[in-house]
C-alpha atoms as a PDB file:
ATOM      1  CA  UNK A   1      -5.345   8.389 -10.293  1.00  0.00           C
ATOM      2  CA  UNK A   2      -2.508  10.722  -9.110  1.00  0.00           C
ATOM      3  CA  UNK A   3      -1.172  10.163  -5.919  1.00  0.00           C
ATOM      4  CA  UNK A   4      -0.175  12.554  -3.206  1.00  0.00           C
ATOM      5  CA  UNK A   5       2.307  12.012  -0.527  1.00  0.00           C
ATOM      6  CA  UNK A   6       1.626  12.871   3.118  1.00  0.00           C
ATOM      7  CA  UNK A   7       4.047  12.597   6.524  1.00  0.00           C
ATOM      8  CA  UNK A   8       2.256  11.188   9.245  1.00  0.00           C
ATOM      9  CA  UNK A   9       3.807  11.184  13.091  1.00  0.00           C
ATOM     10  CA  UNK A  10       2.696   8.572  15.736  1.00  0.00           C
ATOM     11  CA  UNK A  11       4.329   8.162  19.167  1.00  0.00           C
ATOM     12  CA  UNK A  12       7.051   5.550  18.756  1.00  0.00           C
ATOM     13  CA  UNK A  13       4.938   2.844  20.727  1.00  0.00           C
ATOM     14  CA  UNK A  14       2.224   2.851  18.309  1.00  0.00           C
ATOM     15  CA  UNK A  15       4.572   2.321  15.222  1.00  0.00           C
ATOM     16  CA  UNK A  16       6.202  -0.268  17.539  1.00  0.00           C
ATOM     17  CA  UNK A  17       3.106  -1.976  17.836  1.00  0.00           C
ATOM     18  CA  UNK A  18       2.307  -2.226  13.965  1.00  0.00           C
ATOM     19  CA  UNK A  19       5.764  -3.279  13.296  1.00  0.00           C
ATOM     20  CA  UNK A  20       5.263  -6.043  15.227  1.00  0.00           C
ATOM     21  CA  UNK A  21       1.881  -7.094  13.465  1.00  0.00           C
ATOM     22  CA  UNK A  22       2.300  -5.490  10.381  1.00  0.00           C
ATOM     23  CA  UNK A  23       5.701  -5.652   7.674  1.00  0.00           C
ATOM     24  CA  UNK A  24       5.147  -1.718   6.139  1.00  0.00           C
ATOM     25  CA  UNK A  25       3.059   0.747   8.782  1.00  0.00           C
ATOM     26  CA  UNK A  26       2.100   2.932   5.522  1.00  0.00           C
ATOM     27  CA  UNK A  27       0.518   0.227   4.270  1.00  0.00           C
ATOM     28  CA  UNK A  28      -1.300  -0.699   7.013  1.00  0.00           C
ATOM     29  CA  UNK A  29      -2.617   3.213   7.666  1.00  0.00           C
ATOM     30  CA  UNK A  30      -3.610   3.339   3.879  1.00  0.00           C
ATOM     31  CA  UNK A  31      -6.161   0.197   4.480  1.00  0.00           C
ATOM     32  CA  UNK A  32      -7.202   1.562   7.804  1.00  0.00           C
ATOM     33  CA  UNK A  33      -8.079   4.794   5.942  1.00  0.00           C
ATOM     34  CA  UNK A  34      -9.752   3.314   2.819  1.00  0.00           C
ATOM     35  CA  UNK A  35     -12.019   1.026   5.485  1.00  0.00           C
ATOM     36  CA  UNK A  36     -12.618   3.763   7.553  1.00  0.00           C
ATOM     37  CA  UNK A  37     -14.115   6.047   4.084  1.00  0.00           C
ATOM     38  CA  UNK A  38     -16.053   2.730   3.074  1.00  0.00           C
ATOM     39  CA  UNK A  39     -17.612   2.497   6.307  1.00  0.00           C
ATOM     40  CA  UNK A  40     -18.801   6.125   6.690  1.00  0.00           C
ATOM     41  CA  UNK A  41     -19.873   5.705   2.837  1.00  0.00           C
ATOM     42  CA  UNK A  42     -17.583   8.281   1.273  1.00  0.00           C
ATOM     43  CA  UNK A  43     -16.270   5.793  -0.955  1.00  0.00           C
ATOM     44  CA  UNK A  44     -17.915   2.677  -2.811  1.00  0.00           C
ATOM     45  CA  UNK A  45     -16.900  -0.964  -2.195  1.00  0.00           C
ATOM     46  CA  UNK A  46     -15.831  -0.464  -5.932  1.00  0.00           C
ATOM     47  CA  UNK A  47     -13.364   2.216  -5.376  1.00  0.00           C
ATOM     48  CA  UNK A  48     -12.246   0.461  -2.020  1.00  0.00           C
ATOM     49  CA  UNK A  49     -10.972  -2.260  -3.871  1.00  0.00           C
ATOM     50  CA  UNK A  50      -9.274  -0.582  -6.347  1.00  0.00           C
ATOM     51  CA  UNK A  51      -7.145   1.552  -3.364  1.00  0.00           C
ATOM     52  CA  UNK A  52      -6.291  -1.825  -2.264  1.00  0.00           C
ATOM     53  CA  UNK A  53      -5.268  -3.568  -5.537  1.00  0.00           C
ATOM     54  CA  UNK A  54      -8.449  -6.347  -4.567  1.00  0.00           C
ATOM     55  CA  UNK A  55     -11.610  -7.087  -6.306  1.00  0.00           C
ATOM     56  CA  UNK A  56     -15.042  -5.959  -5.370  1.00  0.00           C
ATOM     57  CA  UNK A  57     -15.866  -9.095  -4.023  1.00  0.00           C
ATOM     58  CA  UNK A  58     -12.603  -9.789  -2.211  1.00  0.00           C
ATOM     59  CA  UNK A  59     -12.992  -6.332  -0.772  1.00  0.00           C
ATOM     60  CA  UNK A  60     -16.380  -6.829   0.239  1.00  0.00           C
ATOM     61  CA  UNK A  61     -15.829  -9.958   2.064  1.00  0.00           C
ATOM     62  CA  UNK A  62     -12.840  -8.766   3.701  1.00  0.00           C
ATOM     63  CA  UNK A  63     -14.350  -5.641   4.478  1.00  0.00           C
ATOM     64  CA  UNK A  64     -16.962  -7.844   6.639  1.00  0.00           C
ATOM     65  CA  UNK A  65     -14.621  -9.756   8.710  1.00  0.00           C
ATOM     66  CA  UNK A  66     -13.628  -6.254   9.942  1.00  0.00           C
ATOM     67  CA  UNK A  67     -16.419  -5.857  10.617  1.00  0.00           C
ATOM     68  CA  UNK A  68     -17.948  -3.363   8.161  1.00  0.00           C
ATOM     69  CA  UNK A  69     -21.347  -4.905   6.252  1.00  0.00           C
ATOM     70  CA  UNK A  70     -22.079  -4.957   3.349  1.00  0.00           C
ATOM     71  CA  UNK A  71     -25.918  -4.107   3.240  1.00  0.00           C
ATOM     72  CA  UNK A  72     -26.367  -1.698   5.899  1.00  0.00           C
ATOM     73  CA  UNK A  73     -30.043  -0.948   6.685  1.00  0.00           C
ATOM     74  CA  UNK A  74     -31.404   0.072  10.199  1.00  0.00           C
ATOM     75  CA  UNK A  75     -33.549  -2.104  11.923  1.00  0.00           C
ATOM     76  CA  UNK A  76     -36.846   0.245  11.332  1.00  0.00           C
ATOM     77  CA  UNK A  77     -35.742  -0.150   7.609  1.00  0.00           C
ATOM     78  CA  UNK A  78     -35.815  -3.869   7.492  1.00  0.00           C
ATOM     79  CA  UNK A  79     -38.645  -4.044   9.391  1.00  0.00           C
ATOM     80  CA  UNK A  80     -40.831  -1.406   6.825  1.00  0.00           C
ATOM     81  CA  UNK A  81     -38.776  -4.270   4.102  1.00  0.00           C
ATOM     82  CA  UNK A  82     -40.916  -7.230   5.771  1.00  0.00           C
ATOM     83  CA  UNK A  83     -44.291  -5.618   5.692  1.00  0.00           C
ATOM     84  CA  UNK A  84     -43.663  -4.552   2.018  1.00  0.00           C
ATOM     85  CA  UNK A  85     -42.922  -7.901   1.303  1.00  0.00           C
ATOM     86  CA  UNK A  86     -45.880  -9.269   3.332  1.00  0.00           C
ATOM     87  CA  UNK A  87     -48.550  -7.345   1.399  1.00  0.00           C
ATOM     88  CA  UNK A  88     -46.989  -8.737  -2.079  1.00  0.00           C
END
């Protein structure tokens, strides 16, 4: 996949703050925005990984301690699941 560079600017405290959490703040901004596209579903848990150098499952599972699910279905949904299921 070609890449393409872009030049980001953050007030100094905020790049403070990562640099004391994280070792390289582009790093840190490229999984924030690779996340951020899996969670609004722009992107598959497939490609995820591979913008991360992980596998699907290691992205999946570390996509869910950040919170992000895996199966995402509203309640209504689950609920029309358990009646489908109930008639079978």
């Amino acid at each position: 996949m070609p890449l393409k560079k872009i030049e980001l600017s953050f007030p100094s405290e905020v790049l403070e703050m990562l640099a004391t959490t994280y070792q390289d703040n582009a790093d840190v901004i490229k999984e924030a925005a690779v996340l951020e596209l899996y969670r609004e579903g722009k992107i598959s848990s497939g490609k995820a990984a591979e913008m991360l150098g992980m596998d699907r499952f290691e992205f999946i599972k570390y996509a869910g301690k950040k919170g992000i699910p895996f199966i995402r279905i509203t309640p209504e949904e689950l609920e029309e699941e358990v009646r489908l299921l109930e008639k079978i």
